[in-house]
C-alpha atoms as a PDB file:
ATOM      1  CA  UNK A   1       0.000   0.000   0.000  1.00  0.00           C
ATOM      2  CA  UNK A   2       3.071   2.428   0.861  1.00  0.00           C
ATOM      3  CA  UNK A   3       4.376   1.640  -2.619  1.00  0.00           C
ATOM      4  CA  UNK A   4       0.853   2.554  -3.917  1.00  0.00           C
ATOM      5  CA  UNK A   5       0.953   5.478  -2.305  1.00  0.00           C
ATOM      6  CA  UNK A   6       4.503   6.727  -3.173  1.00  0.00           C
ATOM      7  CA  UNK A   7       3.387   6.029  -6.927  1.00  0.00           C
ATOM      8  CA  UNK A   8       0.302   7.940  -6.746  1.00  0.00           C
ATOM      9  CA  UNK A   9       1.647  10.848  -5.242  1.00  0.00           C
ATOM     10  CA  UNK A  10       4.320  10.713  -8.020  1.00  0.00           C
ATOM     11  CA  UNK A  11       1.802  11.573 -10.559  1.00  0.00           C
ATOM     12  CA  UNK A  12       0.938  13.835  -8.773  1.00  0.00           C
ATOM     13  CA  UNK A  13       3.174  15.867  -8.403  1.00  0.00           C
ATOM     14  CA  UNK A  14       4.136  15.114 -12.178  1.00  0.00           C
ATOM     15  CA  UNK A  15       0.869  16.316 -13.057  1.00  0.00           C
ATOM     16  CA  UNK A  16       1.065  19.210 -11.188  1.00  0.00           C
ATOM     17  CA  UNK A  17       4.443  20.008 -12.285  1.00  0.00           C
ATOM     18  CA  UNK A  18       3.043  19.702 -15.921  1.00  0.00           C
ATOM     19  CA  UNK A  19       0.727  21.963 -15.644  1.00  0.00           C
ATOM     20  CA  UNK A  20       2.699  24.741 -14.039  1.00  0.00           C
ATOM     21  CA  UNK A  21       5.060  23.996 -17.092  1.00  0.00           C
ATOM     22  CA  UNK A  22       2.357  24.874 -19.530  1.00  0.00           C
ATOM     23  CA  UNK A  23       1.107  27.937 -17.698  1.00  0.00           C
ATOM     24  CA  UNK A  24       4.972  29.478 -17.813  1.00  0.00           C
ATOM     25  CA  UNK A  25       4.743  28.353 -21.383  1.00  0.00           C
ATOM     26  CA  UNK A  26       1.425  30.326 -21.666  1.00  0.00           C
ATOM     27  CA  UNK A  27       2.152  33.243 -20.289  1.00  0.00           C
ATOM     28  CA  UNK A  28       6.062  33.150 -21.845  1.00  0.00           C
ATOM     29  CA  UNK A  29       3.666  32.830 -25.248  1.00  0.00           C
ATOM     30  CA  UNK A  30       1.516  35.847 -24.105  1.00  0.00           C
ATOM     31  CA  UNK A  31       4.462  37.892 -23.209  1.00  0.00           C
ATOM     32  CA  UNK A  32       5.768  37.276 -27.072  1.00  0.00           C
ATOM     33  CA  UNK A  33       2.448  37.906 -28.426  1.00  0.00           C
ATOM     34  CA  UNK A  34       2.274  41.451 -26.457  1.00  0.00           C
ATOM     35  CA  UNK A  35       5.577  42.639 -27.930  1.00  0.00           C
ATOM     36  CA  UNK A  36       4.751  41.471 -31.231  1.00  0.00           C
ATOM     37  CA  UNK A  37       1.860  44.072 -30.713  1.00  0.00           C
ATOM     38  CA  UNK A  38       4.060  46.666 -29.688  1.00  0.00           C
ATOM     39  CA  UNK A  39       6.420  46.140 -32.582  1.00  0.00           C
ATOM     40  CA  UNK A  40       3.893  46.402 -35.359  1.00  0.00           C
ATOM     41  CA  UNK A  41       2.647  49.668 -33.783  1.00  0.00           C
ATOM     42  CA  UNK A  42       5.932  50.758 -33.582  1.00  0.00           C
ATOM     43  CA  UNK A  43       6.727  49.978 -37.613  1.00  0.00           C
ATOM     44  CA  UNK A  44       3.446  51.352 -38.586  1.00  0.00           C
ATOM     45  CA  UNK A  45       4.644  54.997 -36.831  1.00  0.00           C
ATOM     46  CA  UNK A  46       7.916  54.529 -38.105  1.00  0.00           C
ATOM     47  CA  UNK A  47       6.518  53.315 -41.870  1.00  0.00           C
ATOM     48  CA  UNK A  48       4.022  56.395 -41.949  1.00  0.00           C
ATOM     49  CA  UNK A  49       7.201  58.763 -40.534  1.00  0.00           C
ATOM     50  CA  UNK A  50       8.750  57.309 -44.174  1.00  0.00           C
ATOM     51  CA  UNK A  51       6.297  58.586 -46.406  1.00  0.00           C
ATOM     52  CA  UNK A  52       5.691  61.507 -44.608  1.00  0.00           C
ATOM     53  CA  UNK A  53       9.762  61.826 -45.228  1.00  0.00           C
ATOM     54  CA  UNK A  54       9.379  60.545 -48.597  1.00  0.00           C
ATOM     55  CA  UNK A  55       6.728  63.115 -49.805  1.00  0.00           C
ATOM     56  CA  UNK A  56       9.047  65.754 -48.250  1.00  0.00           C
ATOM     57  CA  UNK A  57      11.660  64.222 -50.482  1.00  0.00           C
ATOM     58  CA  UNK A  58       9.584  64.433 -53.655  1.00  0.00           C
ATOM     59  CA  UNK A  59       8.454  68.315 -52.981  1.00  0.00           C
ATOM     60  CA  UNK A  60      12.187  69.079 -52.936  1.00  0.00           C
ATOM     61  CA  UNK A  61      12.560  67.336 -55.428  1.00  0.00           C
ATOM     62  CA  UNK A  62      10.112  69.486 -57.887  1.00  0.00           C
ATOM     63  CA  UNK A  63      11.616  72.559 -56.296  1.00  0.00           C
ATOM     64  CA  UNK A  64      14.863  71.884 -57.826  1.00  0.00           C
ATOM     65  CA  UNK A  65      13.720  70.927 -60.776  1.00  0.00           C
ATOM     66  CA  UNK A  66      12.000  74.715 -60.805  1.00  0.00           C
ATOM     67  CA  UNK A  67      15.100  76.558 -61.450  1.00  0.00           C
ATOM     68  CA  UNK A  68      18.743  75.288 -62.358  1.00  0.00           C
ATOM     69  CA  UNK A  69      20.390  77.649 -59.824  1.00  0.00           C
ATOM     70  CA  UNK A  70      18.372  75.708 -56.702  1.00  0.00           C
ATOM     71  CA  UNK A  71      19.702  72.088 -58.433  1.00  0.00           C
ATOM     72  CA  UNK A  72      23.196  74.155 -58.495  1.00  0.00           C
ATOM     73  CA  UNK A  73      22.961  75.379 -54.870  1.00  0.00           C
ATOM     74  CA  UNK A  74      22.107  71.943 -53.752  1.00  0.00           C
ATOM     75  CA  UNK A  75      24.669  69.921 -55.434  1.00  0.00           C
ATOM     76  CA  UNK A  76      27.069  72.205 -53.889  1.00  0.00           C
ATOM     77  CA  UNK A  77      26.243  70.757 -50.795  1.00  0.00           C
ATOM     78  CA  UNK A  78      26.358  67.192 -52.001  1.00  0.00           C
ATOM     79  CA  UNK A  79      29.962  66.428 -50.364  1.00  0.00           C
ATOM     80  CA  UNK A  80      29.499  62.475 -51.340  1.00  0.00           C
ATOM     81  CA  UNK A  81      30.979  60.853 -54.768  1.00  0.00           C
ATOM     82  CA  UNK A  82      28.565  61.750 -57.646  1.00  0.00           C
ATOM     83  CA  UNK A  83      29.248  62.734 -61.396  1.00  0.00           C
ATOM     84  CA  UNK A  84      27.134  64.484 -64.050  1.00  0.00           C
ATOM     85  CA  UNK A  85      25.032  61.858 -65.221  1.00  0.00           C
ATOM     86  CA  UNK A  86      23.604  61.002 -61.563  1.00  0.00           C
ATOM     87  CA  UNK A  87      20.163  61.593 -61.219  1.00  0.00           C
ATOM     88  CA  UNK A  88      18.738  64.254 -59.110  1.00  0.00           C
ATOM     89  CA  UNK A  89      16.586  62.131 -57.210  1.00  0.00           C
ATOM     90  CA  UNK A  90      19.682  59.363 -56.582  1.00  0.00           C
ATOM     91  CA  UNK A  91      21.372  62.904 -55.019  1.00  0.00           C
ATOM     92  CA  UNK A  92      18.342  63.565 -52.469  1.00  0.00           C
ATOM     93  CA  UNK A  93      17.958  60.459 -51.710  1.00  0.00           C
ATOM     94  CA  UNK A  94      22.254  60.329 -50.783  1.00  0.00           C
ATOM     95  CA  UNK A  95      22.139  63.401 -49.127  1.00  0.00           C
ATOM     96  CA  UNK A  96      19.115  62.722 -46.877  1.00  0.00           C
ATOM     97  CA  UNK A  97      19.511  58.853 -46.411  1.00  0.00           C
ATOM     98  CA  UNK A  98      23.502  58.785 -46.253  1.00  0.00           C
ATOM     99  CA  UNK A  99      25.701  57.793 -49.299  1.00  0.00           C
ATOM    100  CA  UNK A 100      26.488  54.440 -47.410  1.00  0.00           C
ATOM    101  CA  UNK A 101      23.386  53.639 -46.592  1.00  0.00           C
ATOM    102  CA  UNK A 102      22.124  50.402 -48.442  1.00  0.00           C
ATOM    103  CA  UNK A 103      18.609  51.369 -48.627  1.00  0.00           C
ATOM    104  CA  UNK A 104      19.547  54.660 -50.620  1.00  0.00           C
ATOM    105  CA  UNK A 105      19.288  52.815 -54.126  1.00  0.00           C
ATOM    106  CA  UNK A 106      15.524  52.054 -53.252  1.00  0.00           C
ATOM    107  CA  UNK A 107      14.802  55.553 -51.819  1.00  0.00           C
ATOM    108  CA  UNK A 108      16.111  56.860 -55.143  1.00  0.00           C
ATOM    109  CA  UNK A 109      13.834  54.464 -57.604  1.00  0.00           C
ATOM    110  CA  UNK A 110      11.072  55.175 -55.411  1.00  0.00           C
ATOM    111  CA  UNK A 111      11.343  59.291 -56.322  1.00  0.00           C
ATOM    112  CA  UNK A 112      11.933  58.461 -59.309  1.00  0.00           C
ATOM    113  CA  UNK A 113       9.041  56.790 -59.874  1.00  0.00           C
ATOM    114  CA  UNK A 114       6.979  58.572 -58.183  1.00  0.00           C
ATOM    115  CA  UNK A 115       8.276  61.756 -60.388  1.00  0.00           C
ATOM    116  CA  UNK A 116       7.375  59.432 -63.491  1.00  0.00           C
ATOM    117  CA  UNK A 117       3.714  59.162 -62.250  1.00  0.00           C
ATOM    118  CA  UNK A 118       3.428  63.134 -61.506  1.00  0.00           C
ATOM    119  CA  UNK A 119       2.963  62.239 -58.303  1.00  0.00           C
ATOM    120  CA  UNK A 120       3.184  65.127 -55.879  1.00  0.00           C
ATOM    121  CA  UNK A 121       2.827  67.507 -59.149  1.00  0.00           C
ATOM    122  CA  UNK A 122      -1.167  68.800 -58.331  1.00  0.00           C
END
């Protein structure tokens, strides 16, 4: 009966150490879940900070297109490796992004683009 006994309580405390493993498991889950949340409102802010950025891009963009002396002034202040055939938005996007910056060459086709499909031009 002792041996009984010793067995049941056992499985027991198995069972009960089972189910505190699932609630940690749970409520490790939950915690993941929650900053998953976080992080996609945090991306959303900073994706909607991009456009906003963006758009600011492509209106100074148009205003240097407006008058050669502005494209002049700004190029003046493009102290990065460029040479006459680079395009105006590749400059902006070089100046405001950083030369190094990977992302750049996607910033750039992006203005351009959007220059190609008057966006921006109403």
């Amino acid at each position: 009966m002792n041996f009984n006994l010793n067995l049941l309580e056992k499985q027991m405390l198995n069972l009960q150490a089972d189910a505190e493993l699932v609630i940690e498991v749970e409520k490790t889950l939950k915690n993941l879940q929650k900053k998953h949340e976080e992080w996609e409102k945090l991306k959303n802010v900073a994706d909607n900070t991009l456009y906003v950025l963006m758009e600011g891009c492509l209106e100074f963009y148009y205003f240097l297109r407006k008058s050669e002396a502005y494209e002049q002034a700004f190029k003046s202040l493009c102290h990065f490796r460029w040479n006459s055939k680079t395009k105006t938005a590749t400059l902006i996007a070089k100046a405001v992004f950083g030369d190094k910056a990977k992302k750049t060459y996607v910033y750039a086709k992006a203005l351009e683009k959007a220059v190609q499909n008057n966006i921006g031009t109403n």
